[in-house]
Protein backbone atom coordinates (compact mmCIF):
# COMPACT_ATOMS: atom_id res chain seq x y z
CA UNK A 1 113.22 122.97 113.46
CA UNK A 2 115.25 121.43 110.44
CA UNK A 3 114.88 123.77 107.50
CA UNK A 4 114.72 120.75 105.14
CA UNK A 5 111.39 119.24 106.85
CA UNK A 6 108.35 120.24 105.60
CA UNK A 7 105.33 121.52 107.81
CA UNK A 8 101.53 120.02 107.64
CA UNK A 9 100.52 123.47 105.89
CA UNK A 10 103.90 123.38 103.45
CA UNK A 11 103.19 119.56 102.85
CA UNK A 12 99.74 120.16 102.12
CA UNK A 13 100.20 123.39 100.06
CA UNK A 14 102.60 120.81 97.69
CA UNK A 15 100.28 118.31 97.03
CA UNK A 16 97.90 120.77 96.23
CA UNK A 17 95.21 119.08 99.08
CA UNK A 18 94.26 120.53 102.96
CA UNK A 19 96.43 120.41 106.00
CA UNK A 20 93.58 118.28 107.22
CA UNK A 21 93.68 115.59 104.61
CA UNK A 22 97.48 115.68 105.03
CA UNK A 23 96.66 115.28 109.28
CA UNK A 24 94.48 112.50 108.37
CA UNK A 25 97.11 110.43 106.22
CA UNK A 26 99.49 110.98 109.24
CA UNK A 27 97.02 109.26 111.56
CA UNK A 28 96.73 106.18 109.17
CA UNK A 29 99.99 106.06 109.01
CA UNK A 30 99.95 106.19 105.15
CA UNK A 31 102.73 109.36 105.57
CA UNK A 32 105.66 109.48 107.50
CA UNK A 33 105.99 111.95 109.96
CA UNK A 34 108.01 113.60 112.93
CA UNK A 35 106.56 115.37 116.00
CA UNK A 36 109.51 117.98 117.24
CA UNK A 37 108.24 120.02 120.06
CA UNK A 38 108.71 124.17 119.32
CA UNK A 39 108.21 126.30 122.29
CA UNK A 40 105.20 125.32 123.79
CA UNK A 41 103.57 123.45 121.00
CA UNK A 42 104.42 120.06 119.20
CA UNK A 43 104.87 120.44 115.62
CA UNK A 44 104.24 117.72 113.01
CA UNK A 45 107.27 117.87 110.17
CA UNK A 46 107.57 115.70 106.99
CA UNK A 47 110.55 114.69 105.19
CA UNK A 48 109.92 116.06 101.03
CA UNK A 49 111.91 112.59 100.58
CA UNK A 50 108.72 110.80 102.08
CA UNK A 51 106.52 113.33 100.66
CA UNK A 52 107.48 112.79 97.07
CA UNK A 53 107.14 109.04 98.19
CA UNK A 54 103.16 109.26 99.00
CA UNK A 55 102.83 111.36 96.33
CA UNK A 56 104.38 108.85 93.86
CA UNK A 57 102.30 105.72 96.03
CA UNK A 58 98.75 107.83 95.07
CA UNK A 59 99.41 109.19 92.05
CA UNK A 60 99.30 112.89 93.22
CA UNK A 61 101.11 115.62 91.51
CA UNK A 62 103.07 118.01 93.93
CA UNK A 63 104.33 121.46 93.63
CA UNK A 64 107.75 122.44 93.07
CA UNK A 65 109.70 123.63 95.20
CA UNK A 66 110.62 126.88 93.87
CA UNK A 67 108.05 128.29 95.34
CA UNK A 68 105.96 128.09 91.93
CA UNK A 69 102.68 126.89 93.02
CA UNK A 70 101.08 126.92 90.03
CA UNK A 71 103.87 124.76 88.01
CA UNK A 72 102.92 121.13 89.06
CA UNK A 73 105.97 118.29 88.91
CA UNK A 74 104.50 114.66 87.78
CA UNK A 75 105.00 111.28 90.45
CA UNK A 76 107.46 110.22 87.16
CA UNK A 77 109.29 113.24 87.41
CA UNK A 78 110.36 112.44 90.75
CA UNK A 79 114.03 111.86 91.12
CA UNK A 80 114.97 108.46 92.01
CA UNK A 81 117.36 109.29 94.37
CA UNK A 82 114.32 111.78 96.14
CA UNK A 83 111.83 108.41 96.89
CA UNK A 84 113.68 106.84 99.25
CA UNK A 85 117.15 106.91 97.78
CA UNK A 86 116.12 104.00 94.95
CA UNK A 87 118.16 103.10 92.20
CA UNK A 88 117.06 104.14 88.53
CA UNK A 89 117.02 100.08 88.38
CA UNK A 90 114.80 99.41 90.72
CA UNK A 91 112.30 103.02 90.19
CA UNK A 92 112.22 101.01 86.41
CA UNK A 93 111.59 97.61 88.20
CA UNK A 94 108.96 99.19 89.97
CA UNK A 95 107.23 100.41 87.28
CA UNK A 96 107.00 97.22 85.36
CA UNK A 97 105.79 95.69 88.51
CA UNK A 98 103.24 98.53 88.28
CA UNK A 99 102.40 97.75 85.09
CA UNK A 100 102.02 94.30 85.65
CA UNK A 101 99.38 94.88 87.90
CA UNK A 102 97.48 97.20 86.52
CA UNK A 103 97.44 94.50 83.80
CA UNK A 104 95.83 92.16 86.57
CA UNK A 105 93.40 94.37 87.39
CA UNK A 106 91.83 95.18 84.29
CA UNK A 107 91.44 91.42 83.65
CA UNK A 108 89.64 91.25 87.32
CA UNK A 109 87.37 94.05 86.04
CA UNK A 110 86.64 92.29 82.75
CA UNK A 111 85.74 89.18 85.22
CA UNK A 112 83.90 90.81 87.04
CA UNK A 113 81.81 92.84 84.35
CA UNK A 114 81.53 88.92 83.12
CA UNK A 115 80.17 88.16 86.44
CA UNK A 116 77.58 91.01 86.32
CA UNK A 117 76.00 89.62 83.38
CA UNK A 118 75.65 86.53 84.18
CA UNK A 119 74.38 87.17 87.67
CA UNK A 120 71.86 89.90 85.87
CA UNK A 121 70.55 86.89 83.21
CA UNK A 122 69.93 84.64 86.18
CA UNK A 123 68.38 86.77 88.36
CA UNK A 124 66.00 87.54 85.19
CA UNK A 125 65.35 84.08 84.72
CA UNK A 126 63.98 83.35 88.51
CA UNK A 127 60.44 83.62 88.98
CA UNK A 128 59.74 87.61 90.83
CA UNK A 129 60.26 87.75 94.45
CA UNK A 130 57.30 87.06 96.45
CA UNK A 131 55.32 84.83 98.65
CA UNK A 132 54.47 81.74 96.91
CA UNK A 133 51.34 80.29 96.81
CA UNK A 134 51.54 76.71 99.19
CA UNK A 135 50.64 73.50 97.54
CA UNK A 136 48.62 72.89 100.42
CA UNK A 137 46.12 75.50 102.39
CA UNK A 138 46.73 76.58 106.03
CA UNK A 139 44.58 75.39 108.44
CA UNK A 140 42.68 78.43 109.30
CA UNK A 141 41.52 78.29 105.01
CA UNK A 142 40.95 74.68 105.08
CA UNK A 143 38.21 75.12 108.18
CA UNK A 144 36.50 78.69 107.37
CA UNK A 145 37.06 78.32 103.30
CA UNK A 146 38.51 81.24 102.17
């Protein structure tokens, strides 16, 4: 196996969550990763490149690599040249363009905080839920009277 790939367990133990979770992100596809058969058994292996990568895409803080588990490394303290091999220009484009949408969003969540409040003084306003009373009796009240 290459010595510069990164096992489920390794990957996991980085990014601080379970081999599991890390197993599960494989299956959606959401992280990168390599099947290389050893002995008998297939192993799963994942570039750090694309590890720092989904780390940096979700926010998550990983491990260094030192072997220091306890001293935790920042998505912005990523290298550039680690996710993916981007430029400093575009890791800075990126980030505006991050910016700029977390921008958006917060204005969708005023919107729809907006929205709430309006649908809440409507729904006040409507007369409670119920069976209304018919303008004209049934039938069955109209013969027997009641």
């Amino acid at each position: 196996m290459n010595e510069s790939r990164l096992t489920i367990k390794q990957a996991a133990k980085a990014l601080g969550t379970s081999a599991r979770t890390i197993r599960r992100r494989i299956a959606e596809g959401a992280l990168p990763a390599q099947k290389i058969a050893k002995g008998k058994l297939d192993v799963w292996t994942i570039d750090p490149a694309d590890l720092a990568s989904y780390a940096q895409s979700v926010g998550q803080t990983m491990a260094r690599p030192s072997g220091n588990h306890d001293q935790r490394v920042t998505p912005a303290e990523v290298s550039p040249e680690a996710v993916n091999g981007q430029s400093p220009a575009k890791t800075s484009a990126t980030a505006a363009e991050v910016d700029s949408l977390r921008q958006q969003v917060r204005q969708l969540e005023g919107e729809r905080d907006f929205l709430r409040r309006v649908l809440e003084n409507v729904t006040k306003a409507l007369p409670p839920a119920g069976r209304a009373e018919p303008s004209r009796p049934s039938w069955w009240r109209r013969l027997f009277g009641r």
